[in-house]
Protein backbone atom coordinates (compact mmCIF):
# COMPACT_ATOMS: atom_id res chain seq x y z
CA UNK A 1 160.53 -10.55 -42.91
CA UNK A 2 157.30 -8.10 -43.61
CA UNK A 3 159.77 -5.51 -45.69
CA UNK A 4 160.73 -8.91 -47.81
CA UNK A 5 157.09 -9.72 -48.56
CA UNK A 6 156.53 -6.07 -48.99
CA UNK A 7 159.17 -5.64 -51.63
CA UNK A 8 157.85 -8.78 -53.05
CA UNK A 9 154.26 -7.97 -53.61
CA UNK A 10 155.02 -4.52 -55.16
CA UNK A 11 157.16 -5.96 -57.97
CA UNK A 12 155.45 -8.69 -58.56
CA UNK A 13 153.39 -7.46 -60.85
CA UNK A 14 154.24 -3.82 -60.91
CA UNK A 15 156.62 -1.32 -61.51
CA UNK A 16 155.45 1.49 -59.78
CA UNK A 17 154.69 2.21 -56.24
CA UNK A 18 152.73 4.59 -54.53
CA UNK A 19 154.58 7.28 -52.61
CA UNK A 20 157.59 6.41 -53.34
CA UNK A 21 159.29 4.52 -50.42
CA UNK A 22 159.75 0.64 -50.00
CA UNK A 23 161.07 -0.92 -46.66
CA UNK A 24 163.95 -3.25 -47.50
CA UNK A 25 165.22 -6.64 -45.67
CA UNK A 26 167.38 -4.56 -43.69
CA UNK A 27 164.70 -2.17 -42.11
CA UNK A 28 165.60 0.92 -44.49
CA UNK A 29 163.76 3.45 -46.30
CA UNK A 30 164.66 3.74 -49.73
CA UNK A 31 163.33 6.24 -52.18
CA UNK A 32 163.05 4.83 -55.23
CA UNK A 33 161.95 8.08 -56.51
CA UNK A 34 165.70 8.98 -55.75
CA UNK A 35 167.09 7.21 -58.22
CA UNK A 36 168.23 7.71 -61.97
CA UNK A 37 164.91 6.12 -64.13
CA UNK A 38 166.79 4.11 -65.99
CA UNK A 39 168.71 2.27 -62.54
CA UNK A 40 165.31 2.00 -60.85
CA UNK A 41 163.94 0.34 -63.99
CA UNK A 42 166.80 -2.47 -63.63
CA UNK A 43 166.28 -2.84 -59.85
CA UNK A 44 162.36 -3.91 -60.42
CA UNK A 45 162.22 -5.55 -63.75
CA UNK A 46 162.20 -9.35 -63.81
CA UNK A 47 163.79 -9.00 -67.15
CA UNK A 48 167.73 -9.68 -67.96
CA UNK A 49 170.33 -6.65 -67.12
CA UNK A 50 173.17 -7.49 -69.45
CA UNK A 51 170.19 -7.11 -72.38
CA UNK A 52 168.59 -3.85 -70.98
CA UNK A 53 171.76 -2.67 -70.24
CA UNK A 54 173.22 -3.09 -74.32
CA UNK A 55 170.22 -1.68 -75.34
CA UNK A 56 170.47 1.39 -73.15
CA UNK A 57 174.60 2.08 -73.47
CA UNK A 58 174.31 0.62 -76.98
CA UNK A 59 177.27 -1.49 -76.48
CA UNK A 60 178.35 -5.05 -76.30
CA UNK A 61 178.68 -6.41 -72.71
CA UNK A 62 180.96 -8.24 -71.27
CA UNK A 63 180.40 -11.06 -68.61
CA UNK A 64 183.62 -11.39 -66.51
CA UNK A 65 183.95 -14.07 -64.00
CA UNK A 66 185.54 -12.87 -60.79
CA UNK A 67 185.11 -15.74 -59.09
CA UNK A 68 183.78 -19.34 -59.70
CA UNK A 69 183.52 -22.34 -57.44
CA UNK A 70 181.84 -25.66 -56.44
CA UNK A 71 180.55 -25.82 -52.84
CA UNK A 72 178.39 -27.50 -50.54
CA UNK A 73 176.19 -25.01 -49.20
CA UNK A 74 175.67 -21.38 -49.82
CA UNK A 75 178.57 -18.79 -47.22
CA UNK A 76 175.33 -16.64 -47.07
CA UNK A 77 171.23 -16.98 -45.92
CA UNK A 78 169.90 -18.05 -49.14
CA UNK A 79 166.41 -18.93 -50.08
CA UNK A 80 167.74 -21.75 -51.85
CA UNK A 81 166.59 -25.24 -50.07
CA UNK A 82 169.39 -27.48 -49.61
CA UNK A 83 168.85 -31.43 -49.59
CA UNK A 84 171.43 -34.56 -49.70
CA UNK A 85 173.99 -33.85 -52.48
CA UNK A 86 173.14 -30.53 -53.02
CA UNK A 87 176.19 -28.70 -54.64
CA UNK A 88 175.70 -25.27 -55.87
CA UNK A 89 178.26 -22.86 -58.33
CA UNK A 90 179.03 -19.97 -56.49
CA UNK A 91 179.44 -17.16 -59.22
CA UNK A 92 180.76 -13.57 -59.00
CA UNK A 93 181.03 -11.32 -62.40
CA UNK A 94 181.18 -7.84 -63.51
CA UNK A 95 179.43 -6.19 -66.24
CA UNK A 96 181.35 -4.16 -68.45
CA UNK A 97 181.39 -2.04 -71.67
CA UNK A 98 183.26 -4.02 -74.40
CA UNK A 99 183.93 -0.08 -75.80
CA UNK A 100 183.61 1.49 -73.00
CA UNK A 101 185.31 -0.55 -70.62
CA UNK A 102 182.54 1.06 -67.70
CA UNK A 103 181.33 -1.42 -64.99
CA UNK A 104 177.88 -1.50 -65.41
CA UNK A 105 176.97 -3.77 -62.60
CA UNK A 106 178.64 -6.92 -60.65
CA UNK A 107 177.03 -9.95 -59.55
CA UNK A 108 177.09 -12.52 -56.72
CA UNK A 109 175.40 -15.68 -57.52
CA UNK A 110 174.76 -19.08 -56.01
CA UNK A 111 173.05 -22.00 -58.45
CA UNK A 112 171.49 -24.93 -57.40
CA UNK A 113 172.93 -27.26 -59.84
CA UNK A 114 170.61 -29.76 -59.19
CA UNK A 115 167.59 -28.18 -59.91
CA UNK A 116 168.73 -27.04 -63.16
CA UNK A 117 168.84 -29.54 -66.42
CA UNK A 118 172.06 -31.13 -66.75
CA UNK A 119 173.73 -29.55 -69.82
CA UNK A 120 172.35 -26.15 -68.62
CA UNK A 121 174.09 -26.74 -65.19
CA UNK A 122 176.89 -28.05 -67.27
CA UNK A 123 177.05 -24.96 -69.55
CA UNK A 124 177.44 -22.81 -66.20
CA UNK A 125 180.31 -24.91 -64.36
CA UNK A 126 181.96 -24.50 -67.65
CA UNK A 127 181.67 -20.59 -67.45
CA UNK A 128 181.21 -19.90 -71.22
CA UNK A 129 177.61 -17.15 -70.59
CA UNK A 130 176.26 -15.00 -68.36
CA UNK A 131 172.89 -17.05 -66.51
CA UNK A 132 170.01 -15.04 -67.89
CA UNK A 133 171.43 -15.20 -71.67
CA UNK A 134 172.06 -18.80 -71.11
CA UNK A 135 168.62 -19.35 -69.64
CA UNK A 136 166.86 -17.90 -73.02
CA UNK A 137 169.42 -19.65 -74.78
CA UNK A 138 168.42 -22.96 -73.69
CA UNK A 139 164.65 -21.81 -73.64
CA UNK A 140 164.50 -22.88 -69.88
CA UNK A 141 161.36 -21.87 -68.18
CA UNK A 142 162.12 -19.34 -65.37
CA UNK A 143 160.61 -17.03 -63.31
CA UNK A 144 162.42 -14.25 -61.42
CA UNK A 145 161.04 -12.85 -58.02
CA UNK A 146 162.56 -9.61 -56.44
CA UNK A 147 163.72 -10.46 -52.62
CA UNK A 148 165.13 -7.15 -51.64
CA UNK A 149 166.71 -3.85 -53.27
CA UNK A 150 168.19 -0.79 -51.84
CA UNK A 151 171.06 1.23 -51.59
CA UNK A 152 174.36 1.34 -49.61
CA UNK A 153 178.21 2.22 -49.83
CA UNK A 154 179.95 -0.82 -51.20
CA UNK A 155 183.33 -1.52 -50.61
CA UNK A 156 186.55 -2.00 -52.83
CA UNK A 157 185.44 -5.59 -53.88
CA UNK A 158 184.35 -4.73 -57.73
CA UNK A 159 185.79 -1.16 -58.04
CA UNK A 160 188.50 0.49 -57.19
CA UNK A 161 186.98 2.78 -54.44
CA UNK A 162 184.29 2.97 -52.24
CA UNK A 163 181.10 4.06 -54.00
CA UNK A 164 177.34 4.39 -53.46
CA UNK A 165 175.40 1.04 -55.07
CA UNK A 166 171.95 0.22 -55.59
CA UNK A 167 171.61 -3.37 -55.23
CA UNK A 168 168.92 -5.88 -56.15
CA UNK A 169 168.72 -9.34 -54.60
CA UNK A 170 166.03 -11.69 -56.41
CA UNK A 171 164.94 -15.88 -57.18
CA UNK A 172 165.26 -17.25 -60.21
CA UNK A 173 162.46 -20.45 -60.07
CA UNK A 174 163.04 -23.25 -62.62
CA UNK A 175 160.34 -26.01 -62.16
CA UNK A 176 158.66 -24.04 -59.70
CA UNK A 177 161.58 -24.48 -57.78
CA UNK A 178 164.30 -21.82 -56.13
CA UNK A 179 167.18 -22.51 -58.54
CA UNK A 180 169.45 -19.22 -58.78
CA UNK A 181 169.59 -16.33 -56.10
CA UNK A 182 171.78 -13.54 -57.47
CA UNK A 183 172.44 -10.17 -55.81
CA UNK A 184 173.42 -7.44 -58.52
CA UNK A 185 174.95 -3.72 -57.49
CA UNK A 186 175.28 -0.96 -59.90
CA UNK A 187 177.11 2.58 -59.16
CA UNK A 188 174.59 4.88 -58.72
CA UNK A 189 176.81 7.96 -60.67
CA UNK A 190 177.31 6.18 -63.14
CA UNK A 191 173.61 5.85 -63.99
CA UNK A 192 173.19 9.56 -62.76
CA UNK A 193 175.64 10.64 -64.85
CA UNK A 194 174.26 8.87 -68.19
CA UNK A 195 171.42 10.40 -68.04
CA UNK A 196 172.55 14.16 -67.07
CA UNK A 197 174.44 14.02 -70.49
């Protein structure tokens, strides 16, 4: 739990930390030095990807839904609290290139529909935006809190082979409330390589 409060108070209100090295959730080491500038700038901001991420490639990007579903309770250990007649959107996407066709990033989300306002939850069941664009859309107050970030080998689930990820995991509070925990990866080459060119 100390790396998770760790992680937390360096990003809250920074972007830079001293020496380098942050202790994630899952006891590691990661360099953040490490990393292409423009990947370690997504993993800390508490601003929206799919935006930074047009702006850098200077492309449209695409929000594709992988998976979308109703349920009960969260499969994973969320910091979302749960309470009678909770239901929650569980939400995976990828972010692509519309030229390009690159995956930028992918996306595992669970939303607290009842902590959201109605047509905003309703605008999310119906899948027609990605959350953060939807979020300034609606001009919902929010406030995003890093929970963990680091970097591992993910597996075939959003590309076609193995590759090495940086991943983010943060809270999105609506009402002072925990209302959207997402977990973001993003191939580290492909970063790398954008900015090597």
């Amino acid at each position: 739990m100390g790396s998770v409060v760790l992680i937390q108070k360096h990003f809250k209100t920074k972007g830079f930390v001293q020496g380098n090295i942050v202790v994630n959730a899952k006891g590691h080491d990661v360099d953040l030095s490490a990393l292409p500038p423009f990947l370690r700038t997504l993993l800390v901001t508490d601003g929206t990807v799919t935006k930074s991420i047009e702006a850098y490639y200077w492309e449209p990007v695409l929000v594709e839904s992988q998976l979308q579903q109703l349920v009960d309770k969260p499969a994973r250990q969320t910091c979302l609290k749960k309470s009678p007649g909770s239901q929650y959107l569980h939400r995976k996407v990828t972010l692509s290139g519309q030229q390009s066709r690159r995956t930028y990033a992918s996306a595992d989300s669970y939303i607290h529909l009842n902590v959201l306002p109605e047509t905003t939850a309703q605008r999310l069941v119906e899948n027609k935006i990605g959350i953060g664009e939807l979020l300034r859309d609606e001009g919902v107050e929010s406030y995003r809190e890093i929970l963990d970030l680091g970097v591992e080998t993910a597996d075939e689930t959003f590309w076609d082979t193995e590759k090495e990820v940086a991943y983010r995991t943060y809270v999105i509070h609506i009402e002072d409330k925990p209302a959207i925990e997402i977990t973001e990866w993003f191939p580290v080459d492909l970063y790398r390589d954008a900015e090597s060119s």
